[in-house]
N, C-alpha and C. Protein backbone atom coordinates (compact mmCIF):
# COMPACT_ATOMS: atom_id res chain seq x y z
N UNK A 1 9.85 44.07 36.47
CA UNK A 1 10.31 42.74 36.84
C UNK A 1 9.72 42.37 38.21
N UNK A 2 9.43 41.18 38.35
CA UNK A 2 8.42 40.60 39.67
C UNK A 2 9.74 40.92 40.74
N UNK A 3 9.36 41.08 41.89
CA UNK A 3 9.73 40.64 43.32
C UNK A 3 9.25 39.14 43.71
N UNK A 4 10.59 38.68 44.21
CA UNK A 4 10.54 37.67 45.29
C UNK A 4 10.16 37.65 46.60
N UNK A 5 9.18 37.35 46.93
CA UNK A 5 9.18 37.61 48.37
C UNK A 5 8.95 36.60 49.18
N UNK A 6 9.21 36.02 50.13
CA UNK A 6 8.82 34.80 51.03
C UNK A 6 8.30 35.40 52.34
N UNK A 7 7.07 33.97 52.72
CA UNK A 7 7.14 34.82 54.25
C UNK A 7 6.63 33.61 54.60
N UNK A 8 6.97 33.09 56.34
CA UNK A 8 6.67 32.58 57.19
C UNK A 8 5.41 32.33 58.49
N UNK A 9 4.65 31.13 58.11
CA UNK A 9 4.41 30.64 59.25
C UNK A 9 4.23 30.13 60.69
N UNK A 10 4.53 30.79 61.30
CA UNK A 10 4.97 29.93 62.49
C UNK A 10 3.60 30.21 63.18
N UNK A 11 3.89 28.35 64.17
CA UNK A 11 2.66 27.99 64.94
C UNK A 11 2.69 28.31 66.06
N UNK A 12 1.47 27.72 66.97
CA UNK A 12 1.46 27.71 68.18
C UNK A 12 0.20 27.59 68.24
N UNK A 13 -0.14 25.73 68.39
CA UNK A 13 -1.40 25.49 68.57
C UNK A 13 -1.95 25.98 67.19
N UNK A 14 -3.44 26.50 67.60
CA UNK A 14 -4.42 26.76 66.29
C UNK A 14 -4.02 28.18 66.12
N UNK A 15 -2.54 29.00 66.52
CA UNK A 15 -2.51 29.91 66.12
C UNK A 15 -1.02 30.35 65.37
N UNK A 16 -1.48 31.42 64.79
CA UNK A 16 -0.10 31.93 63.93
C UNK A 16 0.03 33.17 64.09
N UNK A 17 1.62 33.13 63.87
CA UNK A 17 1.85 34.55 64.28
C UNK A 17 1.87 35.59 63.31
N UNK A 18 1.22 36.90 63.35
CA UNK A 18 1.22 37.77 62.74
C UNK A 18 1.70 39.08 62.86
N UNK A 19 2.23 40.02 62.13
CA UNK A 19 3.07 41.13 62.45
C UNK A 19 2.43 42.32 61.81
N UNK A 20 2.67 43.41 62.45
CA UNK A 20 2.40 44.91 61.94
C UNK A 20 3.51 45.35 61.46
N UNK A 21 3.03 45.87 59.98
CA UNK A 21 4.12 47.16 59.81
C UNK A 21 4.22 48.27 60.97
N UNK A 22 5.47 48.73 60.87
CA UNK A 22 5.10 50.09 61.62
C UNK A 22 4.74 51.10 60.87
N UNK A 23 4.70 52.46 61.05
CA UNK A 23 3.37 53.34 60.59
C UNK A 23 4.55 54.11 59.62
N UNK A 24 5.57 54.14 59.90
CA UNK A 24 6.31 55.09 59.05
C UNK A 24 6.88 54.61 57.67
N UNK A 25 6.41 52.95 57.70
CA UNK A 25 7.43 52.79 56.59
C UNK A 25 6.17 52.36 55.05
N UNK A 26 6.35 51.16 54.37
CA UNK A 26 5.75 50.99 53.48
C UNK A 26 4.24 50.60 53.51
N UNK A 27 3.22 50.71 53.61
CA UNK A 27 2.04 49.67 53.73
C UNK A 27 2.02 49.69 55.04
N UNK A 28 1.74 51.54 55.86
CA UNK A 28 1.86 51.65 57.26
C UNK A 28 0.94 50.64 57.75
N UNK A 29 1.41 49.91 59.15
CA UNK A 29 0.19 49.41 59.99
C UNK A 29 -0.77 48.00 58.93
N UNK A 30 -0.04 47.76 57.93
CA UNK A 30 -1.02 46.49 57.83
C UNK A 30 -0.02 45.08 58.11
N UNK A 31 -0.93 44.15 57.99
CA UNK A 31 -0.60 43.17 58.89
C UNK A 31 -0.20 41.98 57.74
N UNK A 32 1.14 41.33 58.10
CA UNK A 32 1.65 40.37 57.98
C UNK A 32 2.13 39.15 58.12
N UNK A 33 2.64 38.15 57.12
CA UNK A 33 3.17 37.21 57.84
C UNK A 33 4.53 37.46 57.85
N UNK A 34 5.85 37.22 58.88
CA UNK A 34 7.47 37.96 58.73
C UNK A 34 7.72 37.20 57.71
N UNK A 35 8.78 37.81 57.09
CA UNK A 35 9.36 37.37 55.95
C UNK A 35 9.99 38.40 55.07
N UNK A 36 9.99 38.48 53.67
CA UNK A 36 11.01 39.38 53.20
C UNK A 36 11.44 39.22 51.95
N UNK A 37 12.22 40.34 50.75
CA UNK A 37 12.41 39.91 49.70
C UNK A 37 13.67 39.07 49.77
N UNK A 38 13.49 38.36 48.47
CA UNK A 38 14.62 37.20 47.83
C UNK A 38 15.54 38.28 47.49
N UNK A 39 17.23 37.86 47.68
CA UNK A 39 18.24 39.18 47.40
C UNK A 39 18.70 38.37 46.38
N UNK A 40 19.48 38.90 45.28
CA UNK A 40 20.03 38.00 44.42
C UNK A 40 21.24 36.81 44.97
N UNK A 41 21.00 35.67 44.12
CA UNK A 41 22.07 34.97 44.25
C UNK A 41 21.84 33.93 45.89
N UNK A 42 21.00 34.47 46.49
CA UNK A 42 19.85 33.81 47.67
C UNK A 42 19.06 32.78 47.28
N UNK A 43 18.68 31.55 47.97
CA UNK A 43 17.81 30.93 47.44
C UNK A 43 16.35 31.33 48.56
N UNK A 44 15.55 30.68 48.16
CA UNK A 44 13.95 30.81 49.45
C UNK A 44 14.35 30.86 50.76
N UNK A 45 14.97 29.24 51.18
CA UNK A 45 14.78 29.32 52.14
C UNK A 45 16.32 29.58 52.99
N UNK A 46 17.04 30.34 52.20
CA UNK A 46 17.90 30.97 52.80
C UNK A 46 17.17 32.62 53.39
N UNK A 47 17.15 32.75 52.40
CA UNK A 47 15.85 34.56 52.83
C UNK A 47 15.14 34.19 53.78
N UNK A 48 14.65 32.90 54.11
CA UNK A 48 12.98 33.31 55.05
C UNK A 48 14.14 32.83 56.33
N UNK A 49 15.31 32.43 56.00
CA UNK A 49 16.49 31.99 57.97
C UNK A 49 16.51 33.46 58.12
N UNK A 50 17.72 34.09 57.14
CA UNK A 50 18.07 35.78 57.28
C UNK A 50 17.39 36.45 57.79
N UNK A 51 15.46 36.45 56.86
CA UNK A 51 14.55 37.30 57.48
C UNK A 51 14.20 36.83 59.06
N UNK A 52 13.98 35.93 59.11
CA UNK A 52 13.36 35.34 60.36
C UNK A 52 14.31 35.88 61.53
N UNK A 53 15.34 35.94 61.19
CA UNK A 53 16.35 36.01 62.62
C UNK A 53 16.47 37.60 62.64
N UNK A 54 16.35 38.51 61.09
CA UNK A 54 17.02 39.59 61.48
C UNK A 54 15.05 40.40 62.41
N UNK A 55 14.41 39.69 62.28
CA UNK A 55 12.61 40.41 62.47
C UNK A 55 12.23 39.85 63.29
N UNK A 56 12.76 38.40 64.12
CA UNK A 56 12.21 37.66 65.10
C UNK A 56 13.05 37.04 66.20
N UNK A 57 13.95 37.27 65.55
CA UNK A 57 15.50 36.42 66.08
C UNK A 57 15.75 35.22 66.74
N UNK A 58 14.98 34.47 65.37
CA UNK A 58 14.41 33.16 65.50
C UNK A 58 15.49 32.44 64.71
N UNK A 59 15.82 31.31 64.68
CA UNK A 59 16.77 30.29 63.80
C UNK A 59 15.91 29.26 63.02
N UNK A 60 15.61 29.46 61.95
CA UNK A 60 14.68 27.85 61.30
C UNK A 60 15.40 27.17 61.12
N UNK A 61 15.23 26.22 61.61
CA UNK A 61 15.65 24.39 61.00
C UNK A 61 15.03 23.88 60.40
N UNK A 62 13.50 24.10 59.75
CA UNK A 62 13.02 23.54 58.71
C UNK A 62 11.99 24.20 58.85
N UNK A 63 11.44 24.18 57.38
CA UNK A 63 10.41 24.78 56.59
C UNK A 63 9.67 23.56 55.54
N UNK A 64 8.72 23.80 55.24
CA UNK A 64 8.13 23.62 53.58
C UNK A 64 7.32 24.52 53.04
N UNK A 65 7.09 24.49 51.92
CA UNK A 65 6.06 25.79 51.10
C UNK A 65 4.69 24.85 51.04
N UNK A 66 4.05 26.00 51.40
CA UNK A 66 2.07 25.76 51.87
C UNK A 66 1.61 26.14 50.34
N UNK A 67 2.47 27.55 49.74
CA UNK A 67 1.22 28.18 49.00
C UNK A 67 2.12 29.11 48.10
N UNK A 68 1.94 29.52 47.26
CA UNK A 68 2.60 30.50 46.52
C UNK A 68 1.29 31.46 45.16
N UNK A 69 1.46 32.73 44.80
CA UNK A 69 0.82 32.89 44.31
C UNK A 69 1.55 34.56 43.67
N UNK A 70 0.91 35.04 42.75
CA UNK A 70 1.40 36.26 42.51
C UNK A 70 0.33 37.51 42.59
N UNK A 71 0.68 38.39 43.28
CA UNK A 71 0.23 39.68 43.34
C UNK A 71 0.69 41.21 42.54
N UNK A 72 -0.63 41.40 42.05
CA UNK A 72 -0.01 42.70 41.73
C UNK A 72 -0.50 44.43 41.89
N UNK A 73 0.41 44.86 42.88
CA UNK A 73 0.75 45.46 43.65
C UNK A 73 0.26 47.30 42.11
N UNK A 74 0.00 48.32 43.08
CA UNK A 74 0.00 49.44 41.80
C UNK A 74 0.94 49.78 40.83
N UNK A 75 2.48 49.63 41.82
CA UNK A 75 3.51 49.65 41.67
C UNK A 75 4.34 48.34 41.65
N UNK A 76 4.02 47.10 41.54
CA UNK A 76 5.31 46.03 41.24
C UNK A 76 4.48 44.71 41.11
N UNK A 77 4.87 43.82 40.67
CA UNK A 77 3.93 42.70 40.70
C UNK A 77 5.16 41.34 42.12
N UNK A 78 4.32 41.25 42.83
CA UNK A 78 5.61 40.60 43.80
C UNK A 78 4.84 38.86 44.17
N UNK A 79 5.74 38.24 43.36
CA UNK A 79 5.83 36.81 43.13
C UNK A 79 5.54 36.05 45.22
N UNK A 80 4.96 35.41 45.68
CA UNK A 80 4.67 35.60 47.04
C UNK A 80 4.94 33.73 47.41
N UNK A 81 5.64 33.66 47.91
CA UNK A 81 5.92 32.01 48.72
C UNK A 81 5.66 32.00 49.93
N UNK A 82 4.93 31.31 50.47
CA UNK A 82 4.44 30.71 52.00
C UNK A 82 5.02 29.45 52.88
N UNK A 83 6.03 29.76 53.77
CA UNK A 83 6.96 28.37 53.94
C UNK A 83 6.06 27.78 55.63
N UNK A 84 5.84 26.82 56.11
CA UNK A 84 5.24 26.64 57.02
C UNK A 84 6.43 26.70 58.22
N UNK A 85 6.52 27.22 58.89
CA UNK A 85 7.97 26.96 59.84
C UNK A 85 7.50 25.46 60.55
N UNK A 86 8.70 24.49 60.75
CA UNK A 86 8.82 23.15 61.12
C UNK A 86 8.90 23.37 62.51
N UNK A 87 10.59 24.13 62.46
CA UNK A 87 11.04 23.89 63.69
C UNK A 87 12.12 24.75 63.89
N UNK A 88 11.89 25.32 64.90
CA UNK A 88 13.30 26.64 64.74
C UNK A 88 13.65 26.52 66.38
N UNK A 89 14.69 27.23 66.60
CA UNK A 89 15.78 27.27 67.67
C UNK A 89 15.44 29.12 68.56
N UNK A 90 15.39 29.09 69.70
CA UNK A 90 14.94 30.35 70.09
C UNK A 90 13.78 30.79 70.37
N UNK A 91 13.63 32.16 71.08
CA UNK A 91 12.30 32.60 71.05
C UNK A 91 11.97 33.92 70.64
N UNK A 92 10.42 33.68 69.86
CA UNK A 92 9.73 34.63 69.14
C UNK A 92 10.31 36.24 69.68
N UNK A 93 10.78 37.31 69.55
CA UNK A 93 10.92 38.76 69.51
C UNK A 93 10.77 39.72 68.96
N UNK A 94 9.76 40.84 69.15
CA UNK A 94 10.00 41.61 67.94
C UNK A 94 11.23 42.52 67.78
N UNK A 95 11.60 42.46 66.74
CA UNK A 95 12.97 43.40 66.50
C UNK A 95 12.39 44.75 65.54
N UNK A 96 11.35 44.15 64.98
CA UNK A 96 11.13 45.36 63.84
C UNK A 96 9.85 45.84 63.22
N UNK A 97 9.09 45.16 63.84
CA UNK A 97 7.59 45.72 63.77
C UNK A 97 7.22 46.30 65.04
N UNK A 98 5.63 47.03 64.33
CA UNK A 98 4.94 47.90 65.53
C UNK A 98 4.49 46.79 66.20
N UNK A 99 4.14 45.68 65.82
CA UNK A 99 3.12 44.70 66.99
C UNK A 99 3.31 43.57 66.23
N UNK A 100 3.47 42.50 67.56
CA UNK A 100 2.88 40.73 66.82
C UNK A 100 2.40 40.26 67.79
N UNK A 101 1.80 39.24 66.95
CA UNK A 101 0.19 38.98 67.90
C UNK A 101 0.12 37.60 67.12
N UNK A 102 -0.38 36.42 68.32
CA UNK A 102 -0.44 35.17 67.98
C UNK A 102 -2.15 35.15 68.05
N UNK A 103 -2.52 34.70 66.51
CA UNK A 103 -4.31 35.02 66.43
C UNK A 103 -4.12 33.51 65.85
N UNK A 104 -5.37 33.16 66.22
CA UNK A 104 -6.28 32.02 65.81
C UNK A 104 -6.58 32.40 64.45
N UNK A 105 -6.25 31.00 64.20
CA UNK A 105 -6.54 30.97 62.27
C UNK A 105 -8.03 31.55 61.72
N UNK A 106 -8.91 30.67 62.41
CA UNK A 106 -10.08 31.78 62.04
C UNK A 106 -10.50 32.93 62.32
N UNK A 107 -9.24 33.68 62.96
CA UNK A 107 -9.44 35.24 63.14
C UNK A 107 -8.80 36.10 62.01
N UNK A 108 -7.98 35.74 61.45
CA UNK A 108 -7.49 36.51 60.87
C UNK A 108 -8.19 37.56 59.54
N UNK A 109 -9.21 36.94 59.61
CA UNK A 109 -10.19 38.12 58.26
C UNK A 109 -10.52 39.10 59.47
N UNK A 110 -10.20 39.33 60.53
CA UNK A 110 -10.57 40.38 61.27
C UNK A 110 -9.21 41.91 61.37
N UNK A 111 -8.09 41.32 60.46
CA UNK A 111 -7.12 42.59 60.58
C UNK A 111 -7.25 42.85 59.17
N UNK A 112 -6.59 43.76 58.92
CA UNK A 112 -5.87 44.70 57.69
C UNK A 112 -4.84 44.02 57.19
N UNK A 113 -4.80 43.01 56.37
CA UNK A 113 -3.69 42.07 55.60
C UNK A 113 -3.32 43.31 54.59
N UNK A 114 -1.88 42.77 54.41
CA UNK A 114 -1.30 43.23 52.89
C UNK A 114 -2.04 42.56 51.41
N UNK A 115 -3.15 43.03 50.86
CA UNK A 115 -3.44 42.58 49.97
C UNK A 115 -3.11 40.93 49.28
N UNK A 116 -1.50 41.24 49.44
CA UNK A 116 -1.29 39.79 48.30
C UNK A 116 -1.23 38.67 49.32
N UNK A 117 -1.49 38.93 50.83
CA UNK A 117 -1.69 37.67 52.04
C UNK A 117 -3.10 37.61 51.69
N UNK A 118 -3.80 37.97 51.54
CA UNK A 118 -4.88 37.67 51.26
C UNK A 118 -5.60 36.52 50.66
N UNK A 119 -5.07 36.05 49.81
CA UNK A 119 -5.47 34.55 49.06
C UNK A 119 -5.05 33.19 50.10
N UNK A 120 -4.17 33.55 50.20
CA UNK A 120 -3.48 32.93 51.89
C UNK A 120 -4.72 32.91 52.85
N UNK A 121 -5.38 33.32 53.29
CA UNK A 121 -5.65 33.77 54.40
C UNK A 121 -6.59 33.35 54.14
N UNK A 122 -7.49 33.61 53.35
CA UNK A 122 -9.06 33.45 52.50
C UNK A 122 -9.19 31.45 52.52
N UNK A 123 -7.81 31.05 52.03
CA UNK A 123 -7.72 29.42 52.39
C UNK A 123 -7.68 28.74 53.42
N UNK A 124 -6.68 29.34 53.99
CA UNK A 124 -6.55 28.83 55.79
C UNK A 124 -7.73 29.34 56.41
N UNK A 125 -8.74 30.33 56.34
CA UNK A 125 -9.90 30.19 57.13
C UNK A 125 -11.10 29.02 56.52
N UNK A 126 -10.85 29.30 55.60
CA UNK A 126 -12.17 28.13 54.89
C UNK A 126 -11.52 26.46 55.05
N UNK A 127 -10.42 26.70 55.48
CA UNK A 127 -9.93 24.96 55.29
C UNK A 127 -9.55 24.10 54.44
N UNK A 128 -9.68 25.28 53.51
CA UNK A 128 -9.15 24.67 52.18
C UNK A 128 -7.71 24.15 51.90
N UNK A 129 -6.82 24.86 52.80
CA UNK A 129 -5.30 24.79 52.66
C UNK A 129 -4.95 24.78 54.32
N UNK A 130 -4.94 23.27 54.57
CA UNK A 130 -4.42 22.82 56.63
C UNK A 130 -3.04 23.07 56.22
N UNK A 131 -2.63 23.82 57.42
CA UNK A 131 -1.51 23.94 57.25
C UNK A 131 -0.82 23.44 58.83
């Protein structure tokens, strides 16, 4: 059965923020956008407030979805939503990754993405998908 997963946007200028796993846990050390699975009985953009605050301890006040697509993983096929953050309350922290780092959109083919960010990423550098 697919996974839900959402993950977030957030700006600053021509850049976005991106996060490291840390090394001990799933998909050591590759690089993300924060975000997180859908729990049951959750809708989207309730998961990407929860995630956001419990990984950034950030508050969204608004979102929209950029992109969605499905990946499949060796082990799971995980259904993938992209919400653009609007406007949130607070400031950026890490609570739970090894590193975040605000990179310029056309940098990002320069880290180690999680595979299924990848189609993501491949758009926002070519310009295909302004976000």
């Amino acid at each position: 059965m697919p996974v839900r997963v959402v993950a977030g946007l957030i700006y600053q200028g021509d850049r976005v923020l991106v996060c490291q796993r840390k090394d001990g846990g799933s998909f050591p050390l590759k690089w993300e956008f924060p975000g997180g699975k859908v729990e049951n009985g959750e809708n989207d953009l309730a998961t990407l407030r929860r995630e956001l605050k419990e990984e950034l301890g950030i508050e969204v006040q608004s979102a929209g979805e950029v992109f969605r697509h499905s990946h499949s993983y060796p082990d799971q096929i995980v259904n993938l939503i992209f919400f653009k953050i609007e406007t949130y309350w607070g400031s950026v922290c890490n609570k739970v990754f090894e590193r975040v780092r605000w990179l310029n959109v056309k940098d990002l083919g320069e880290l180690d993405f999680l595979e299924g960010d990848l189609p993501l990423i491949e758009k926002l550098i070519s310009g295909k998908l302004l976000v």
